[in-house]
C-alpha atoms as a PDB file:
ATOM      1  CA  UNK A   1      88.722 110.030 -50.532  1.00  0.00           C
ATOM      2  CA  UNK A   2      86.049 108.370 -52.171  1.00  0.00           C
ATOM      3  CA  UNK A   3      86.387 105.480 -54.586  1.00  0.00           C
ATOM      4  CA  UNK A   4      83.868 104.168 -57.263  1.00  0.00           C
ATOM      5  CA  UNK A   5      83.744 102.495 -60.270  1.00  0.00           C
ATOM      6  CA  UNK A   6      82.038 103.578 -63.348  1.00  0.00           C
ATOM      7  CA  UNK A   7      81.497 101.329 -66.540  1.00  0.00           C
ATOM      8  CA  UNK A   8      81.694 103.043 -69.821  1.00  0.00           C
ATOM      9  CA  UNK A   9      80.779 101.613 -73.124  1.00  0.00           C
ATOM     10  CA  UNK A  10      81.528 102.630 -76.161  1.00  0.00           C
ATOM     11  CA  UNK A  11      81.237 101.064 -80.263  1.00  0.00           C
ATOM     12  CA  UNK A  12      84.679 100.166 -81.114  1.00  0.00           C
ATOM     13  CA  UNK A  13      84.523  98.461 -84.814  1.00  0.00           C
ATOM     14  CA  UNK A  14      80.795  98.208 -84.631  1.00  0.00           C
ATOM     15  CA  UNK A  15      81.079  95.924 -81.674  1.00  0.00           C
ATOM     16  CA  UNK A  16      80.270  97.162 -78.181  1.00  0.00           C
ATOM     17  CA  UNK A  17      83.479  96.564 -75.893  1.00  0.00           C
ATOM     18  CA  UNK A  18      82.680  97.485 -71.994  1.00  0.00           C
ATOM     19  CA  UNK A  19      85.235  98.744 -70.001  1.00  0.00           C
ATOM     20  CA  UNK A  20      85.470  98.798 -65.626  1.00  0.00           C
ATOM     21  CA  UNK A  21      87.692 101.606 -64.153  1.00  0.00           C
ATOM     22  CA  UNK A  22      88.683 102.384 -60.774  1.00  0.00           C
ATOM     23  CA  UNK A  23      87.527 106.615 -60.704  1.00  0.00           C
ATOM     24  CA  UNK A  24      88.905 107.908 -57.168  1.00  0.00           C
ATOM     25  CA  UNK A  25      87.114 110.861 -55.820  1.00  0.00           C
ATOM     26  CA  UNK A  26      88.226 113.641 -53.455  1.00  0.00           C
ATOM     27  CA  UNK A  27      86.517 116.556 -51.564  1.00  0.00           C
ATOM     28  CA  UNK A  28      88.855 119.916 -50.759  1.00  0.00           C
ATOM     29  CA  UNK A  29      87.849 123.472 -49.923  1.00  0.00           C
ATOM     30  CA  UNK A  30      87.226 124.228 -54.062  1.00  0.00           C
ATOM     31  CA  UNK A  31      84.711 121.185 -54.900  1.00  0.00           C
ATOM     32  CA  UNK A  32      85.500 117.746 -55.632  1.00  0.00           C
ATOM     33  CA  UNK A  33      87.996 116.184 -58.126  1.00  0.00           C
ATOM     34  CA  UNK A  34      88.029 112.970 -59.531  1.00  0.00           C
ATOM     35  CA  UNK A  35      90.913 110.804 -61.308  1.00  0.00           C
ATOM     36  CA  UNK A  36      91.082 107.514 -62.888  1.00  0.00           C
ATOM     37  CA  UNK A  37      94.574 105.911 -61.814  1.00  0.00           C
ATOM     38  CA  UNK A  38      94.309 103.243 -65.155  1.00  0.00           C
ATOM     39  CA  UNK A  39      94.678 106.480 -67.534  1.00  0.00           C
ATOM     40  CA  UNK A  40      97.188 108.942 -66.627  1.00  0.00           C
ATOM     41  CA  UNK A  41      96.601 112.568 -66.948  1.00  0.00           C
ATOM     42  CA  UNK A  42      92.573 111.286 -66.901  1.00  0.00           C
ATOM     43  CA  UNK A  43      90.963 113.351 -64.653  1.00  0.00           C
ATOM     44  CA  UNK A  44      88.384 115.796 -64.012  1.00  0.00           C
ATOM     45  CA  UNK A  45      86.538 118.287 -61.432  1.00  0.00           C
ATOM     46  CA  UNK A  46      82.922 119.686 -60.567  1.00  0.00           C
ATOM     47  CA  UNK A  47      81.046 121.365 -57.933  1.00  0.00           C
ATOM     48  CA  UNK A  48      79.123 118.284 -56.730  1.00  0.00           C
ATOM     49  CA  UNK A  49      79.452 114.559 -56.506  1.00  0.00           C
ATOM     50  CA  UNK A  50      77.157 114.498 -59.162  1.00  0.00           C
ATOM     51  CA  UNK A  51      78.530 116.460 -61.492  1.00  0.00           C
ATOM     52  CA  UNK A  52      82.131 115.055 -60.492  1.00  0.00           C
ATOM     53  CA  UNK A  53      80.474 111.306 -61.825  1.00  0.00           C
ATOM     54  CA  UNK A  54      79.248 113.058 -64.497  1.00  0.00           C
ATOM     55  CA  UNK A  55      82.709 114.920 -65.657  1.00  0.00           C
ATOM     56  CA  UNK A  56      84.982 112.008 -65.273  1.00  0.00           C
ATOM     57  CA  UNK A  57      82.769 110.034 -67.167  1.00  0.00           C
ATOM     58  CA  UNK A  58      82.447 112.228 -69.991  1.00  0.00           C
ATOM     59  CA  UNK A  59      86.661 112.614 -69.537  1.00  0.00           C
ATOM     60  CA  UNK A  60      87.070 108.625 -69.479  1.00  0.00           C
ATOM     61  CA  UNK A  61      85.205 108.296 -72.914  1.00  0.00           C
ATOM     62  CA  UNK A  62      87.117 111.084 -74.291  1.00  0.00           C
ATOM     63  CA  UNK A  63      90.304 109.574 -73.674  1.00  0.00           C
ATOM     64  CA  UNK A  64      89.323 106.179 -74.685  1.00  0.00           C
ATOM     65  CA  UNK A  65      88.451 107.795 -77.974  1.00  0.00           C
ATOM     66  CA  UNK A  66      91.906 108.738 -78.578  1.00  0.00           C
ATOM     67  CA  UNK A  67      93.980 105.558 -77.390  1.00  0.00           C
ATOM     68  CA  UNK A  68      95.603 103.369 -80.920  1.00  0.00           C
ATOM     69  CA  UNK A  69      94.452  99.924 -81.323  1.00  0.00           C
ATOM     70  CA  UNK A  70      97.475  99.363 -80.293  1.00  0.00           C
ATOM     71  CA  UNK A  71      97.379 100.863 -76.748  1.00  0.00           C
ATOM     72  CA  UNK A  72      94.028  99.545 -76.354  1.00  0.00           C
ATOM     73  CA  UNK A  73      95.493  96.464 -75.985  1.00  0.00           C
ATOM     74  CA  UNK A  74      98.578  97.222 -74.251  1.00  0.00           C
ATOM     75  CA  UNK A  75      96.648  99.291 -71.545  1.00  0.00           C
ATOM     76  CA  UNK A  76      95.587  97.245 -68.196  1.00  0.00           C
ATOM     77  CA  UNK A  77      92.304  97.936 -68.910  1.00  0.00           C
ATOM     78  CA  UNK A  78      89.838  95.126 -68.018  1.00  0.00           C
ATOM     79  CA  UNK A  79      87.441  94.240 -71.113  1.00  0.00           C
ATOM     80  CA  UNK A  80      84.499  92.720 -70.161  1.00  0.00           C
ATOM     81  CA  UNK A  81      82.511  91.927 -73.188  1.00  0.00           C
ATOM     82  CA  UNK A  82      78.718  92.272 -73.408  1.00  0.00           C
END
């Protein structure tokens, strides 16, 4: 198990908000697959390491897109503003 953490930013209300996740990262027999324990069901797969990193990335913005205001806040996600 691999561990490594990947910093995504993204315009919320025409201000830039930066957010640090823990993305854990696991080899097996069928490729690698990678989850990010701060957003359940957030989690993703690939061929490579690279295009692991790449996936959950891509999957970590996507569900950020789709969390309230409200959960935003409630979530124990770490802001670190720009």
């Amino acid at each position: 198990m691999r561990g490594c953490r990947f910093k995504v930013s993204k315009p919320l209300k025409a201000k830039p908000v930066s957010y640090k996740l823990a993305v854990l990262i696991e080899r097996d027999e069928h490729g690698y697959y990678a989850y990010c324990p701060e957003l359940p069901g957030c989690q993703s797969q690939g061929d490579s390491l690279e295009e692991v990193k790449e996936n959950i990335q891509e999957a970590i913005e996507l569900y950020l897109e789709t969390l309230s205001e409200e959960e935003k806040q409630t979530r124990s996600i770490r802001n670190i503003l720009n």
